[in-house]
N, C-alpha and C. Protein backbone atom coordinates (compact mmCIF):
# COMPACT_ATOMS: atom_id res chain seq x y z
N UNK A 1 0.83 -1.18 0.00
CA UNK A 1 0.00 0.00 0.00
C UNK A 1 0.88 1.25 0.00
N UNK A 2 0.51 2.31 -0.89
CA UNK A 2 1.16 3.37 -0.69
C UNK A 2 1.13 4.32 0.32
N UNK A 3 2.00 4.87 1.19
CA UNK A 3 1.78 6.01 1.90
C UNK A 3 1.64 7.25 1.82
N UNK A 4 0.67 7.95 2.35
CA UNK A 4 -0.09 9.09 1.80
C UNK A 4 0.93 10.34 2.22
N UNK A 5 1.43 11.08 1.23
CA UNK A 5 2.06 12.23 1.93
C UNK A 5 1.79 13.14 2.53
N UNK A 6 2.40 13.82 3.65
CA UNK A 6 1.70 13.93 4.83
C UNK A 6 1.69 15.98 4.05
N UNK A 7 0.21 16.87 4.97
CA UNK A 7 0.43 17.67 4.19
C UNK A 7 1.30 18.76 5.31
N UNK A 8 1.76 20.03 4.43
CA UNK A 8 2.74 20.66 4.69
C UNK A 8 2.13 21.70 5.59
N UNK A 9 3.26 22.00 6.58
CA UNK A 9 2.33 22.83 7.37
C UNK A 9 2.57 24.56 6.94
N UNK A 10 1.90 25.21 7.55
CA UNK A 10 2.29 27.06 6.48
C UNK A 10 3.24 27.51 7.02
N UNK A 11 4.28 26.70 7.98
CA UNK A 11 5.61 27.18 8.55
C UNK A 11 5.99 26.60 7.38
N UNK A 12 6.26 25.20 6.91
CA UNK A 12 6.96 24.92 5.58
C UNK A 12 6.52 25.30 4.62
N UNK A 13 5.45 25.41 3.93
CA UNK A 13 5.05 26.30 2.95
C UNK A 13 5.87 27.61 2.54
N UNK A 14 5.62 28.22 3.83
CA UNK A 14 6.21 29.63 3.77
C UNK A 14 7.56 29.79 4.00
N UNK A 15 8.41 28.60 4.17
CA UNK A 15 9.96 28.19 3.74
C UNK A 15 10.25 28.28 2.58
N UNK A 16 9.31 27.50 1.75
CA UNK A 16 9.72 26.39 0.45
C UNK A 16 9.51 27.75 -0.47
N UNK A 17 8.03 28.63 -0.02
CA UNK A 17 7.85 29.85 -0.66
C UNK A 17 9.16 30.61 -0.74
N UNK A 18 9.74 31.35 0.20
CA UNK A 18 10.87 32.26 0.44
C UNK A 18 11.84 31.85 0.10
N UNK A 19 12.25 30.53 -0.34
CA UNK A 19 13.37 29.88 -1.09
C UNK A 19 13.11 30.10 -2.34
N UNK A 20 12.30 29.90 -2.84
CA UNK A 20 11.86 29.72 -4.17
C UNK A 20 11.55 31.36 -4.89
N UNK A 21 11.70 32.31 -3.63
CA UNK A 21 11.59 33.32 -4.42
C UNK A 21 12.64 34.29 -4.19
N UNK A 22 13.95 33.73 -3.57
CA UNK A 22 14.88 34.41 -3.57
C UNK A 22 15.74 34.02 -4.67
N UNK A 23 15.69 32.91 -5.61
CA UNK A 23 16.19 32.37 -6.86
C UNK A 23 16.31 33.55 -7.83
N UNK A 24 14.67 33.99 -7.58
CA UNK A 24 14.35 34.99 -9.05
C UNK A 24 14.71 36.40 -8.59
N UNK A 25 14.83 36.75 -7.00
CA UNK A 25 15.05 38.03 -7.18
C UNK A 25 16.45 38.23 -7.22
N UNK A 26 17.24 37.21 -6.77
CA UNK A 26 18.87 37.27 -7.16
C UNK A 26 19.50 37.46 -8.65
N UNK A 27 19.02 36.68 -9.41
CA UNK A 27 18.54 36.54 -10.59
C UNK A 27 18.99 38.47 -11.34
N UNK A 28 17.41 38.61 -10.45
CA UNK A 28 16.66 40.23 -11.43
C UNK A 28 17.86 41.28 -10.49
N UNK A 29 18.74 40.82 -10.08
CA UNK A 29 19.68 42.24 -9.10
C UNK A 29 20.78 41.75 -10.28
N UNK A 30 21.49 40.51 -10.42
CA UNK A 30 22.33 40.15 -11.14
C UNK A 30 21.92 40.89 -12.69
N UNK A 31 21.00 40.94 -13.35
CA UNK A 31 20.69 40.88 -15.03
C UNK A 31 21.06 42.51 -14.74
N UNK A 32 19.91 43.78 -13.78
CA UNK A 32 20.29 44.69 -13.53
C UNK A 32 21.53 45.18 -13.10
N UNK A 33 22.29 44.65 -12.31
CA UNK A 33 23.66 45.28 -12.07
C UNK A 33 24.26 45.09 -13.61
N UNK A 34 24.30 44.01 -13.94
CA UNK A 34 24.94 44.02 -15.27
C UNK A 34 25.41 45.10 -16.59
N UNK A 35 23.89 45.74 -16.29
CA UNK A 35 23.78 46.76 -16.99
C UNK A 35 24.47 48.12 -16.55
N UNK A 36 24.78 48.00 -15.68
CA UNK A 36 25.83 49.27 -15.40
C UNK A 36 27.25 48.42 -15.47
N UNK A 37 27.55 47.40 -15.68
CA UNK A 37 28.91 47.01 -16.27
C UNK A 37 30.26 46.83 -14.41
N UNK A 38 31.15 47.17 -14.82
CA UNK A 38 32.05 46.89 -13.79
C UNK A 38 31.54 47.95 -12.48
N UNK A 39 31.13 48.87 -12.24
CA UNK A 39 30.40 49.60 -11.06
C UNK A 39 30.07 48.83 -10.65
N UNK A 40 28.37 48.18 -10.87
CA UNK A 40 27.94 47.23 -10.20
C UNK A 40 28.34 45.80 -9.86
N UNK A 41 29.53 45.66 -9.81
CA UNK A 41 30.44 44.60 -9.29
C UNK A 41 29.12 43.88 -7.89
N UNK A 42 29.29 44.65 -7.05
CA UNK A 42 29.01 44.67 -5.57
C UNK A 42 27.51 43.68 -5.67
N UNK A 43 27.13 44.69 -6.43
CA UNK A 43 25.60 44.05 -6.54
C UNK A 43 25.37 42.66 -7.42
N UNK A 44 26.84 42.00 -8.31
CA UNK A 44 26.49 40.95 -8.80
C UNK A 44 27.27 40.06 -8.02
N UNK A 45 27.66 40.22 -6.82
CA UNK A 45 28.18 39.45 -5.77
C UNK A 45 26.98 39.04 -4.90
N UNK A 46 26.12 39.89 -4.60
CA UNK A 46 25.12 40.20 -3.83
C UNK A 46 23.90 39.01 -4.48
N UNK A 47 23.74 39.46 -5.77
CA UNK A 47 22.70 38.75 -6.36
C UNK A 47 22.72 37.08 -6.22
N UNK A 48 24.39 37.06 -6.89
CA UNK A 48 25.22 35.66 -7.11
C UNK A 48 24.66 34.57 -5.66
N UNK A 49 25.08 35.73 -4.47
CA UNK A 49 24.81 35.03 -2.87
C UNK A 49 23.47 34.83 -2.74
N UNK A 50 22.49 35.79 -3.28
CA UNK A 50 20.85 35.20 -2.58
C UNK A 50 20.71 34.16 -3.55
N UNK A 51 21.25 33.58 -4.90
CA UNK A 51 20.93 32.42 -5.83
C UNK A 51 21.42 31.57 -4.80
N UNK A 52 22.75 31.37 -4.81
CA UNK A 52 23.62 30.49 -4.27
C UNK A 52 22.13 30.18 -2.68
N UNK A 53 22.11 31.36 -2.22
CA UNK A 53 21.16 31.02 -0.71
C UNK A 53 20.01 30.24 -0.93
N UNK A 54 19.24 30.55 -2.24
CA UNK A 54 18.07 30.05 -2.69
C UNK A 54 18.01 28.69 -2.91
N UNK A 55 19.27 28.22 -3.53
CA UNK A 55 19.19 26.71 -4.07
C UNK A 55 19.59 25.93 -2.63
N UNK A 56 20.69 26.61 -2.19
CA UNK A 56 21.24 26.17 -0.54
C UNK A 56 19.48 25.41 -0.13
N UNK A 57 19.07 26.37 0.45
CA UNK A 57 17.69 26.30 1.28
C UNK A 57 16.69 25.00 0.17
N UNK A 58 16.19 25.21 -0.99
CA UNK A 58 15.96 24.47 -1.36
C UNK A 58 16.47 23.12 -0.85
N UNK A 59 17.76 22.80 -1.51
CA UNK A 59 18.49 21.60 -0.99
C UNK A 59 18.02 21.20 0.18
N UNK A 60 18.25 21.50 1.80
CA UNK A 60 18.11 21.66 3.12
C UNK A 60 16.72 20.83 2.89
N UNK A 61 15.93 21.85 2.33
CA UNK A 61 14.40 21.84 2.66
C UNK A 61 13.58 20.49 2.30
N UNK A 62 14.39 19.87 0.91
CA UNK A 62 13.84 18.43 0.17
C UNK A 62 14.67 17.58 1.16
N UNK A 63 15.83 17.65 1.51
CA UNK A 63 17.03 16.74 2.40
C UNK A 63 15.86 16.58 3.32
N UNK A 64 15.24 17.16 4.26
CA UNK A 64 14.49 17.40 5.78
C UNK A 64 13.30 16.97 5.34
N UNK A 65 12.82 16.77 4.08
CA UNK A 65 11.36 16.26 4.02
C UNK A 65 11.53 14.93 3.65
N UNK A 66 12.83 14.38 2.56
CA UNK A 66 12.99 13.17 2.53
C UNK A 66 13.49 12.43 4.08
N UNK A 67 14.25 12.84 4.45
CA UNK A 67 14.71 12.08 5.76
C UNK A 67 13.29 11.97 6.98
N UNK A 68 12.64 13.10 7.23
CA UNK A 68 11.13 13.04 7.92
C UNK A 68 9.82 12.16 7.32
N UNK A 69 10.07 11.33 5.90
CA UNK A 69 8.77 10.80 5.20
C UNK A 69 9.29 9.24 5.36
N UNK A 70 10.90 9.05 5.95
CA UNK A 70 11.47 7.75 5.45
C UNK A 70 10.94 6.99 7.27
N UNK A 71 10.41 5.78 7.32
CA UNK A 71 9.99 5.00 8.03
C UNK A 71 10.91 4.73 9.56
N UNK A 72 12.08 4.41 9.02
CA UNK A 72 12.50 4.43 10.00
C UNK A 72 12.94 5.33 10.96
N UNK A 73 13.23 6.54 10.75
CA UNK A 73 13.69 7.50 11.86
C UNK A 73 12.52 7.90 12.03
N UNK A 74 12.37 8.07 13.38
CA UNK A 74 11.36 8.95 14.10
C UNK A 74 12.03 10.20 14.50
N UNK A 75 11.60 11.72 14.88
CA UNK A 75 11.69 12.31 15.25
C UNK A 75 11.18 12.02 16.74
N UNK A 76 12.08 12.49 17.94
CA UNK A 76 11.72 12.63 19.10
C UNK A 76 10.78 13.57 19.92
């Protein structure tokens, strides 16, 4: 029998949300700094880090839901 996945609560929701939307605004600082060329150095460091943070958290977030859905570990 299959096991039903369990649903998410709006503390994780509103994780998975704020991960998922720091991807695109890192993204839209990176394409914009661009456009001012070597000046905006700063800001495509900046952008580079909330991507890099975005996928980070992602990662974390599927790691913690696979390890919490798998049978044998219980949480205490």
């Amino acid at each position: 029998m299959k096991e039903q996945p369990q649903q998410l609560s709006p503390r994780e929701r509103y994780r998975a949300l704020v991960s998922l939307l720091i991807i695109p605004l890192g993204l839209i600082i990176i394409v914009r700094a661009a456009m001012f060329g070597l000046q905006g150095w700063t800001l495509i460091v900046l952008g580079i880090a909330l991507v890099a943070l975005g996928v980070v958290r992602l990662r974390v977030y599927v790691q913690n839901r696979h390890t919490q859905s798998s049978p044998s570990r219980k949480r205490k």
